[in-house]
Protein backbone atom coordinates (compact mmCIF):
# COMPACT_ATOMS: atom_id res chain seq x y z
CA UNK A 1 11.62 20.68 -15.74
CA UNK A 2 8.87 18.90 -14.17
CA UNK A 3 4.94 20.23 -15.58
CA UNK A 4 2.23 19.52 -13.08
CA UNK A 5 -0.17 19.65 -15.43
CA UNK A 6 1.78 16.34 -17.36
CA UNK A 7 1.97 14.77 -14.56
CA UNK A 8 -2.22 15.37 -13.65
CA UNK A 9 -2.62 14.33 -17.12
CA UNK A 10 -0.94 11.06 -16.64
CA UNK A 11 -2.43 10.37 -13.31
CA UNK A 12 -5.84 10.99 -14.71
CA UNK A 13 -5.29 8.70 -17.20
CA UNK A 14 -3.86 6.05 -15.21
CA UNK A 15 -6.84 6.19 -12.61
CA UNK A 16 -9.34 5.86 -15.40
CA UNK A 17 -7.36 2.64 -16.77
CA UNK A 18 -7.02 0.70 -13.88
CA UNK A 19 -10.78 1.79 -13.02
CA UNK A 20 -11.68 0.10 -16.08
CA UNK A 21 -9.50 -2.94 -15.03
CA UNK A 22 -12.32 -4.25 -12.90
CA UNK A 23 -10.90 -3.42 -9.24
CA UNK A 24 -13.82 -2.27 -8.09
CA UNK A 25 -14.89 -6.46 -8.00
CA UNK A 26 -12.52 -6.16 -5.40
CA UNK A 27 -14.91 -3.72 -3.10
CA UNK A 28 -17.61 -6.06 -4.16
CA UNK A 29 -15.57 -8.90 -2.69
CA UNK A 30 -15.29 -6.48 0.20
CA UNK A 31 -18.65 -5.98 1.31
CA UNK A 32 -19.79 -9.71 0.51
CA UNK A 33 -16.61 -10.85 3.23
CA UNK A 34 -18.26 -8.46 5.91
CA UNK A 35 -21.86 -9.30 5.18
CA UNK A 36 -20.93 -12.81 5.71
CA UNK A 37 -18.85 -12.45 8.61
CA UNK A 38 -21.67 -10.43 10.05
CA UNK A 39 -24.04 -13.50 9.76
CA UNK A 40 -21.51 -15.56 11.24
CA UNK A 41 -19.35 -14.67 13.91
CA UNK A 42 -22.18 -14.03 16.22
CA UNK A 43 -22.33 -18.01 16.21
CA UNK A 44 -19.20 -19.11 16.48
CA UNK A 45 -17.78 -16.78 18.69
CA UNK A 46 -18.09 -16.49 22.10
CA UNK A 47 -19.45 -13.06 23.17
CA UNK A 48 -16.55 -11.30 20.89
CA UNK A 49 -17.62 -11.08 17.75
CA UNK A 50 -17.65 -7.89 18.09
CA UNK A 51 -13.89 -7.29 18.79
CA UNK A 52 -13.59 -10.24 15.20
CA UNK A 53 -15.29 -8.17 13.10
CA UNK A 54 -13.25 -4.76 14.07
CA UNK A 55 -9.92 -6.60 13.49
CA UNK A 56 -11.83 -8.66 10.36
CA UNK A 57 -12.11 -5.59 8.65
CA UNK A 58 -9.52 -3.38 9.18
CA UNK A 59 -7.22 -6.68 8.26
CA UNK A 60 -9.23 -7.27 5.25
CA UNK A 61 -8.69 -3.46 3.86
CA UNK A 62 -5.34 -3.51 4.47
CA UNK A 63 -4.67 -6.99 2.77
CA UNK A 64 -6.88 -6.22 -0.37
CA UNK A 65 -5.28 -2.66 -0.89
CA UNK A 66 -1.75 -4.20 -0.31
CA UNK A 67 -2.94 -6.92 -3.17
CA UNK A 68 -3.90 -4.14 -5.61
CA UNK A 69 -1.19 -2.06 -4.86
CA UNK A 70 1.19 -4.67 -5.75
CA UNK A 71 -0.15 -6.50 -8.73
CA UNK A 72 -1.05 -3.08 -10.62
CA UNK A 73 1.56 -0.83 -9.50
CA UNK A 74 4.70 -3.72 -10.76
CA UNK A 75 2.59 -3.53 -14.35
CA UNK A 76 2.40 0.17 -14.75
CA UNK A 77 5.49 1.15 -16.37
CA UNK A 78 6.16 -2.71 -16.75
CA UNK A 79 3.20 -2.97 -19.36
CA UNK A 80 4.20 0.03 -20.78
CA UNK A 81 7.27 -1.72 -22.10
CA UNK A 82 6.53 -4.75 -22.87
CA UNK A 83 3.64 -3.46 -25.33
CA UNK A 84 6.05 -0.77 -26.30
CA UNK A 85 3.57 2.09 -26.19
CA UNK A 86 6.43 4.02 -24.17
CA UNK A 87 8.03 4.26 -27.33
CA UNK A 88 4.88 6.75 -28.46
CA UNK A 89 4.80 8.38 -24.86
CA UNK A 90 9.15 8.90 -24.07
CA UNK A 91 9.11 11.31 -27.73
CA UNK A 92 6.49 13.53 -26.15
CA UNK A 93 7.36 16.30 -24.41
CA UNK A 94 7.09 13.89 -21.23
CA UNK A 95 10.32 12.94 -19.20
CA UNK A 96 10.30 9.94 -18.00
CA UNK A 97 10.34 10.69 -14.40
CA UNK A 98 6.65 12.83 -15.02
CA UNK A 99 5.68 9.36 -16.44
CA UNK A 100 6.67 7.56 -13.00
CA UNK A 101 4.86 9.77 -10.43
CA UNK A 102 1.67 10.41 -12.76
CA UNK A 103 1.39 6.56 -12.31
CA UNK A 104 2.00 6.50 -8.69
CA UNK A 105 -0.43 9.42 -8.14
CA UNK A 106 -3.09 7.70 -10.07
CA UNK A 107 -2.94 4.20 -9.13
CA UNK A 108 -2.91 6.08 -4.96
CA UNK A 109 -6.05 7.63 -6.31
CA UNK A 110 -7.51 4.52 -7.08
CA UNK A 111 -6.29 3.37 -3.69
CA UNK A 112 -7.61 6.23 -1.88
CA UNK A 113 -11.02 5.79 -3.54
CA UNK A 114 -11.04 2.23 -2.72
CA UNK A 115 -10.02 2.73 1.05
CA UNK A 116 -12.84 5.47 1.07
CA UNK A 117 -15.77 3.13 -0.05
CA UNK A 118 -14.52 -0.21 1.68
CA UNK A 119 -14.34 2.22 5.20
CA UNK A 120 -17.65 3.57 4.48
CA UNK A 121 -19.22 0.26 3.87
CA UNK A 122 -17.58 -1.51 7.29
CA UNK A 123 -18.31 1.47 9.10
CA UNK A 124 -21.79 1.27 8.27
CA UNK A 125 -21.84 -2.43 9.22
CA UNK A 126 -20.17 -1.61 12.96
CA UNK A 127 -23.09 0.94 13.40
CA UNK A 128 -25.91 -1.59 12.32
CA UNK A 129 -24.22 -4.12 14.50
CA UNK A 130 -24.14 -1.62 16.94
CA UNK A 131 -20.84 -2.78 17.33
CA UNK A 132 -18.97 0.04 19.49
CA UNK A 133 -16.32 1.79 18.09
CA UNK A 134 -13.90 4.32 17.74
CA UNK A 135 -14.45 6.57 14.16
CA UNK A 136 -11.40 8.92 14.57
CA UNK A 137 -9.41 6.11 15.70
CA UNK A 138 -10.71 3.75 12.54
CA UNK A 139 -9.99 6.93 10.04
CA UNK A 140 -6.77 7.90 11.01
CA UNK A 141 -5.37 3.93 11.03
CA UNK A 142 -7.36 3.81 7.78
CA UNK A 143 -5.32 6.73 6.50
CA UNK A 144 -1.75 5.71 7.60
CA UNK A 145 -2.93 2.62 5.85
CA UNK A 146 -3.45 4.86 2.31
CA UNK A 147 -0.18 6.13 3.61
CA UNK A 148 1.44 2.25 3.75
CA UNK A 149 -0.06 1.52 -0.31
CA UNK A 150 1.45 4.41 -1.39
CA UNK A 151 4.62 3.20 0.02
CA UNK A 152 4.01 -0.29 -1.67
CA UNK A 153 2.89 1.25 -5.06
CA UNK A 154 6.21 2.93 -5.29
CA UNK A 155 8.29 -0.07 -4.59
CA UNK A 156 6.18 -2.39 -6.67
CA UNK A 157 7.08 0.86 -9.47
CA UNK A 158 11.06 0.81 -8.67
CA UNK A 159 10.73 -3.12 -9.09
CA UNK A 160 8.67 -3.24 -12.28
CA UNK A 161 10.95 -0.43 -14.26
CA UNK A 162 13.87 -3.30 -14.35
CA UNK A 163 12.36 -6.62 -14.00
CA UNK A 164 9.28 -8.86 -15.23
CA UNK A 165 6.07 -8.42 -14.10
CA UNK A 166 6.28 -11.85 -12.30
CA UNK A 167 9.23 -11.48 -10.63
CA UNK A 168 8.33 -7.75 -9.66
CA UNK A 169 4.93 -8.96 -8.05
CA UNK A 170 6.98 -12.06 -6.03
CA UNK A 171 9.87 -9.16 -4.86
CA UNK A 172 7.31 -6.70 -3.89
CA UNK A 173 5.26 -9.15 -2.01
CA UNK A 174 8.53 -10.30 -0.39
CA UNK A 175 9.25 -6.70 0.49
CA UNK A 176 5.89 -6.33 1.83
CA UNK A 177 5.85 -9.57 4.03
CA UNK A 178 9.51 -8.52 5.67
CA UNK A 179 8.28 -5.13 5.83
CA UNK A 180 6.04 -6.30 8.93
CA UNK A 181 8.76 -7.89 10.66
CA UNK A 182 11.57 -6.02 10.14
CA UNK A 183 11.76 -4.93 13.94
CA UNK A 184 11.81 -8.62 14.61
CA UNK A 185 14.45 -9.13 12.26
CA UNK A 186 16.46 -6.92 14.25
CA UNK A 187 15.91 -8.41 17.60
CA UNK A 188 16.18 -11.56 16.19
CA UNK A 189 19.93 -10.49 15.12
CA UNK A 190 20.30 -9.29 18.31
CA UNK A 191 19.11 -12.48 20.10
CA UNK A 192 21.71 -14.69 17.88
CA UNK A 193 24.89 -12.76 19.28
CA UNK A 194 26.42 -13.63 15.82
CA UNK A 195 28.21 -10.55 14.62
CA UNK A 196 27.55 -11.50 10.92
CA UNK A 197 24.11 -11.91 11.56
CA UNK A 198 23.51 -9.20 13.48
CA UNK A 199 24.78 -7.08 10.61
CA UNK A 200 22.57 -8.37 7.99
CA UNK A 201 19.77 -7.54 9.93
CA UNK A 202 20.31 -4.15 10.74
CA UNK A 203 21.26 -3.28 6.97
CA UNK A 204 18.09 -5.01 6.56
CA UNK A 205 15.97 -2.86 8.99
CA UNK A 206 18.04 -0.01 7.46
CA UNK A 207 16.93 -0.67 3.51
CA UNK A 208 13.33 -2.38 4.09
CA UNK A 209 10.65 -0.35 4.80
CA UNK A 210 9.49 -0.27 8.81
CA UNK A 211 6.03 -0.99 7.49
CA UNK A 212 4.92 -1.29 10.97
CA UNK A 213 4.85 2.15 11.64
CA UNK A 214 1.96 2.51 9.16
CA UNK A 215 -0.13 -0.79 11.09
CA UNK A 216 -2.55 1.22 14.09
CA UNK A 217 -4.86 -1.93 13.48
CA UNK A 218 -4.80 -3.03 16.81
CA UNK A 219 -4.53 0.69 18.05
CA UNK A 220 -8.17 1.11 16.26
CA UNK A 221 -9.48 -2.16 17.44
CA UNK A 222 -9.25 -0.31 21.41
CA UNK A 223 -9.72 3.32 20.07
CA UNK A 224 -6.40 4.44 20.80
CA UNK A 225 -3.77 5.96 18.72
CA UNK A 226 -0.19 6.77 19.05
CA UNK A 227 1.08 10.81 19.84
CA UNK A 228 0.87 13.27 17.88
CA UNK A 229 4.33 13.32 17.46
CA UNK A 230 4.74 9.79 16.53
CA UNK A 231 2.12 10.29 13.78
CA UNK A 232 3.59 13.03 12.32
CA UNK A 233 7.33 11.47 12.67
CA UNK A 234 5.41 8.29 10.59
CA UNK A 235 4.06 10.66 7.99
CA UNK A 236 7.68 12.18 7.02
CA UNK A 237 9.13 8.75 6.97
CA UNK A 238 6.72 7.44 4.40
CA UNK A 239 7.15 10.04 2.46
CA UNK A 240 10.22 10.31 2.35
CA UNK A 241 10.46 6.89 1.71
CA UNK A 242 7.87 7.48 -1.36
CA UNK A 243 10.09 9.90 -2.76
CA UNK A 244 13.35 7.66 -2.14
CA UNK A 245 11.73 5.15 -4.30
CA UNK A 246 10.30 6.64 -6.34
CA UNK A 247 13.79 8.83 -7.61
CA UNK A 248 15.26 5.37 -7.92
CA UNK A 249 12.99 3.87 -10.24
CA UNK A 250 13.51 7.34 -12.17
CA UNK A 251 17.45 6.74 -11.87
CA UNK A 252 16.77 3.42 -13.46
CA UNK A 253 14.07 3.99 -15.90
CA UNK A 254 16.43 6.94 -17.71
CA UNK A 255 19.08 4.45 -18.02
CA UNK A 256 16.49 2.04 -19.90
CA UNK A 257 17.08 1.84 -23.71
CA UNK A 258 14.44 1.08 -25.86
């Protein structure tokens, strides 16, 4: 039986390591990119640097956290193994499956905490700008974007519980990149009128994540925001996705011998 408080424990833990692992540089990073855009757009653009820096940074967020996401969540369990400590942590009164989503919860902490600062600090900048803008539409895109790293953090999980690090960072990337364009794919299939084609991309749309319905960038950019209903049909979908994942890489992880 699952124990919440395990699984708090673990997440705890997890934040506090990959705290230590220096990702907060990468807010540092953050606010040095906007600072500098700041000072530049304004003279290279041509009366829209404005409209530059809103996509700027709501494109920057979502690349970083999609970077961090990846390359720590494929070495959670991953580095577990490989230095063999899960050997000390499986014997515990800890199944293996209250190892898995401790991890994800902690590392989406860490993602959550990031998202929080980097927001605060760009929406800061807009308001010294005097750049106008939409908050509510900023914070909800912001959050579907915590919503989309989640997502990634659990496949970057299911891929790191059988595979190298390596080769889990290149197939979660991979994931991530057709993730964007797997409505494309689909038309694309469509387009061809080859029957063999057209069912590789719709098994494709089917498995890969629709990572699009997460992206309300642009949305943002023109403070607008899908309905209500649409939000809330994108919520259950990621997590439902989250949990699809995440039961796999549990599947696969019990089946580990070590």
């Amino acid at each position: 039986m699952i124990n919440i408080f395990r699984i708090w424990a673990i997440a705890a833990n997890g934040f506090r390591e990959v705290i230590r692992d220096r990702i907060l540089y990468v807010i540092g990073f953050f606010a040095i990119l906007m600072a500098l855009a700041l000072r530049i757009l304004p003279e290279i653009s041509v009366g829209a640097d404005g409209k530059i820096f809103l996509d700027l940074g709501l494109a920057a967020t979502s690349l970083l956290g999609a970077i961090v996401a990846i390359f720590v969540g494929t070495g959670l369990i991953n580095k577990e193994i490989e230095k063999r400590t899960v050997l000390v942590l499986i014997p515990k009164p800890l199944s293996r499956s209250e190892l898995i989503i401790g991890k994800h919860l902690g590392l989406s902490g860490v993602l959550a905490a990031m998202l929080v600062i980097m927001t605060s600090i760009y929406l800061a900048m807009l308001a010294w700008a005097k750049i106008p803008f939409s908050p509510t539409a900023i914070l909800i895109s912001q959050g579907f974007l915590l919503l989309e790293l989640a997502v990634l953090t659990a496949i970057a999980i299911l891929f790191g519980v059988f595979t190298s690090s390596i080769l889990a960072t290149l197939l979660s990337f991979g994931v991530y990149f057709m993730g964007h364009i797997s409505r494309d794919l689909l038309k694309l299939g469509e387009i061809t009128k080859n029957t063999n084609i057209e069912t590789l991309t719709k098994y494709l749309y089917l498995v890969l994540p629709n990572l699009e319905r997460f992206n309300l960038k642009n949305e943002a950019v023109y403070g607008i925001l899908p309905t209500s209903g649409e939000l809330w049909a994108n919520l259950l979908y990621g997590i439902l996705y989250i949990t699809l994942m995440l039961t796999l890489a549990n599947l696969i992880f019990t089946r580990r011998q070590f």
